[in-house]
Protein backbone atom coordinates (compact mmCIF):
# COMPACT_ATOMS: atom_id res chain seq x y z
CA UNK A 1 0.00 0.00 0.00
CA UNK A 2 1.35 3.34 -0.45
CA UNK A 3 0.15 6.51 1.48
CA UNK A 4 0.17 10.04 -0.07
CA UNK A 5 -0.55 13.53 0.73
CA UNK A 6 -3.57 15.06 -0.91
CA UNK A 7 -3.74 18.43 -2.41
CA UNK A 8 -6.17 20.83 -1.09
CA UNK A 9 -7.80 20.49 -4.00
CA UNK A 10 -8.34 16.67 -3.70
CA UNK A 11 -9.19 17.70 -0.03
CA UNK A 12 -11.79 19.83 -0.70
CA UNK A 13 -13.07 17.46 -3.90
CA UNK A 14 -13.58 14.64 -1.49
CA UNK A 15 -15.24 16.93 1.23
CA UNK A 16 -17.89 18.30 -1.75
CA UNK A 17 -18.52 14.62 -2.91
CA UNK A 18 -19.09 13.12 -0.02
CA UNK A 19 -20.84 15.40 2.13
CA UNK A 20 -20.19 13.81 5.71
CA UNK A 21 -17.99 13.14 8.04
CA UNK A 22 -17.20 13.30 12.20
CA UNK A 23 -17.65 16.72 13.72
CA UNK A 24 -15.24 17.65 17.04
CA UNK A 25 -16.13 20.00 19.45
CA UNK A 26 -14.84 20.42 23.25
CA UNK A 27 -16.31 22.00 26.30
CA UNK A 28 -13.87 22.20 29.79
CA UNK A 29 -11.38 20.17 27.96
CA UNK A 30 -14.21 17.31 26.95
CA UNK A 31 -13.96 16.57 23.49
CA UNK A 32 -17.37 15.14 21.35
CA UNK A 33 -17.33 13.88 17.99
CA UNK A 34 -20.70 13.25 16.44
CA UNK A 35 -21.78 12.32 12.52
CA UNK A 36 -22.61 15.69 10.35
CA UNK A 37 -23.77 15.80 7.41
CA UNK A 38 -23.05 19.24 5.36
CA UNK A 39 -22.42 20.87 1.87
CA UNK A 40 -18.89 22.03 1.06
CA UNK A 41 -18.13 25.14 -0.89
CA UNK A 42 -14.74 26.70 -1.25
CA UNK A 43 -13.21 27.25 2.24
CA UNK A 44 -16.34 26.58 3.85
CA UNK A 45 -18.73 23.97 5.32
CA UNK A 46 -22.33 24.32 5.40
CA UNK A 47 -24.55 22.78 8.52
CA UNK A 48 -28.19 22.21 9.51
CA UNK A 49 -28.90 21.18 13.22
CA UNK A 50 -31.48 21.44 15.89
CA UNK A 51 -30.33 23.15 18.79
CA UNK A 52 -28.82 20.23 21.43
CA UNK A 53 -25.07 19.21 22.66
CA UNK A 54 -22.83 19.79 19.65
CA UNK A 55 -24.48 23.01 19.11
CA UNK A 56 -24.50 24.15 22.74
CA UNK A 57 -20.73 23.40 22.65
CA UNK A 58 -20.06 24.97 19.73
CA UNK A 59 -21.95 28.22 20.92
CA UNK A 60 -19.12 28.05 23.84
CA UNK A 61 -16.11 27.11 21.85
CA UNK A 62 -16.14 27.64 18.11
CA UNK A 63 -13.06 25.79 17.58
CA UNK A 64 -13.86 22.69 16.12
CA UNK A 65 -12.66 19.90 13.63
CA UNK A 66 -14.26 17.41 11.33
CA UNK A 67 -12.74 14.55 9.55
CA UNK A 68 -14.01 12.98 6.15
CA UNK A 69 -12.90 9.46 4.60
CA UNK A 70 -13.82 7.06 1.79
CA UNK A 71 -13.00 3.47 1.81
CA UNK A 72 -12.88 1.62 -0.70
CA UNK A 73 -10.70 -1.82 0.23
CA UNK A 74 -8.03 -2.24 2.93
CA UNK A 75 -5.68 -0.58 0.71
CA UNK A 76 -7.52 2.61 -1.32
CA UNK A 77 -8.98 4.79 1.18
CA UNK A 78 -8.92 8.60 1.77
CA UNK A 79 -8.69 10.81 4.97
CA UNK A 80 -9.44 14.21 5.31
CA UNK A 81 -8.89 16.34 8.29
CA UNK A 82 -10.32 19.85 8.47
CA UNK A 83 -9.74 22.42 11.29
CA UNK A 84 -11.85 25.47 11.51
CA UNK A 85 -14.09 28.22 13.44
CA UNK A 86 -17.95 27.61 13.83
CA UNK A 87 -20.29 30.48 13.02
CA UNK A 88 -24.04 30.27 13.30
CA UNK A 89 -26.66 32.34 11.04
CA UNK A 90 -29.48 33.09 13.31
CA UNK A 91 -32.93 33.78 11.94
CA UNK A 92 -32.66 37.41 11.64
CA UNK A 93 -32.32 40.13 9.12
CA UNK A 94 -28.61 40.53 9.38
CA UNK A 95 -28.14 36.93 8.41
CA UNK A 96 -30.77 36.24 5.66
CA UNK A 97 -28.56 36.13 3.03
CA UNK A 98 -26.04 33.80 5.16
CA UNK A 99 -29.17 31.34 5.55
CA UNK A 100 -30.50 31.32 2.10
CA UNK A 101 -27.36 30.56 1.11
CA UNK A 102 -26.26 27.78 3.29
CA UNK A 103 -29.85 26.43 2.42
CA UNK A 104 -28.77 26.70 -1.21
CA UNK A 105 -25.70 24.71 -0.65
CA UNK A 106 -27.26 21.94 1.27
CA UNK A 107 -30.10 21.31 -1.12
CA UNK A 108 -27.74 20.70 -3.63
CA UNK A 109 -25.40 18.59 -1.39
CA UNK A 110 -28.45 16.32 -0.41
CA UNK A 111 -32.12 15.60 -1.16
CA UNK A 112 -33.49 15.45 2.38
CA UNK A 113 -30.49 17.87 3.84
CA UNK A 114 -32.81 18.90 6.69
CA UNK A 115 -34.46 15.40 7.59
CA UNK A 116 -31.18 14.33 10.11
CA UNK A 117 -31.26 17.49 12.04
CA UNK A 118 -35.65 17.20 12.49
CA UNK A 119 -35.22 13.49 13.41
CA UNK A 120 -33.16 14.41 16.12
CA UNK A 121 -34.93 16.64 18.24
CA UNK A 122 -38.03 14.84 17.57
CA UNK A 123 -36.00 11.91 19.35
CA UNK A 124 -35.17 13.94 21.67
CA UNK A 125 -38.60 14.66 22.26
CA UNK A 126 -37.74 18.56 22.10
CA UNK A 127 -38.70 19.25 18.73
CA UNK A 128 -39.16 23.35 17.98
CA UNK A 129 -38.90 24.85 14.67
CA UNK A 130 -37.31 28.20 16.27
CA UNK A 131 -34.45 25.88 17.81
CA UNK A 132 -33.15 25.12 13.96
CA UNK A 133 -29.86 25.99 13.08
CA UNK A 134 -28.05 26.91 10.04
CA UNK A 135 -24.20 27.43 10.27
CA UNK A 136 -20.86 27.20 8.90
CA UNK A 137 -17.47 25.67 9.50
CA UNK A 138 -14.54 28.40 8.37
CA UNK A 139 -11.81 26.16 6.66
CA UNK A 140 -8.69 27.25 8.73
CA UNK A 141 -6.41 24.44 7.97
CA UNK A 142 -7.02 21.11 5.97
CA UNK A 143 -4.36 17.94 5.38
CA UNK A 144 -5.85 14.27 3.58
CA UNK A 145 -3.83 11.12 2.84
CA UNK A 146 -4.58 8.67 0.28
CA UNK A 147 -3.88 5.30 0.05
CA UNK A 148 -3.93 3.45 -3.02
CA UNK A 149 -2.49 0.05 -4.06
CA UNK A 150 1.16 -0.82 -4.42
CA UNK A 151 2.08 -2.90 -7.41
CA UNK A 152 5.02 -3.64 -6.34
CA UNK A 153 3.86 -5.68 -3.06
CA UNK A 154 3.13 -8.90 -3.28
CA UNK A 155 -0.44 -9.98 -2.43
């Protein structure tokens, strides 16, 4: 197998193609890493949620990470790591434009974009269309390794 680095470019093709990955986000030195689903446009990544943990956190520290991979065998995979600054749209004037167009972004990312974030209130039995969220991950810093076959190794 041989592992390379990716491009930012290949980064941020992988991020727009698949369109989910594990978000990070710490509180008093706790981390929590939860599933996301989101659209990716250049230096950004866009985010529906219902207010609850990973939103709470992120309210209090806007530092977060998220990491993205494809596997394809044991030896053809691709990692991508993404570090960045959480910023939430709330439903007001000032950010209309900021909603409409991470709304734009995730209905081309995904047919039912806004179905995971509903389902999980309504699980958690708290389910309030004022507690929706739209936000954004800024793209500070992004690495990815590939791993593709050797044809020199013997199988």
């Amino acid at each position: 197998m041989l592992v390379s680095e990716m491009s930012r470019g290949e980064c941020e093709d992988l991020l727009a193609r698949i369109g989910y990955g594990c978000l990070g986000c710490a509180r008093k030195d706790q981390p929590y890493v939860v599933p996301i689903y989101f659209a990716a446009a250049p230096g950004l990544l866009y985010g529906f949620a219902t207010v609850g943990q990973k939103i709470e956190w992120m309210r209090l520290n806007p530092l977060v990470c998220l990491e993205a991979h494809e596997v394809l065998n044991d030896t053809e995979w691709a990692s991508v790591v993404v570090q960045g600054r959480y910023e939430e749209f709330p439903d007001t004037p000032q950010y209309a434009q900021e909603r409409r167009e991470a709304q734009s972004q995730l209905e081309k990312a995904r047919l039912l974009w806004w179905k995971t974030g509903l389902s999980a209130a309504q699980a958690r039995w708290r389910f309030d269309r004022d507690r929706t969220v739209f936000y954004c991950i800024h793209v500070e810093e992004i690495s990815g390794r590939r791993a593709s076959h050797d044809p020199v190794e013997r199988k």
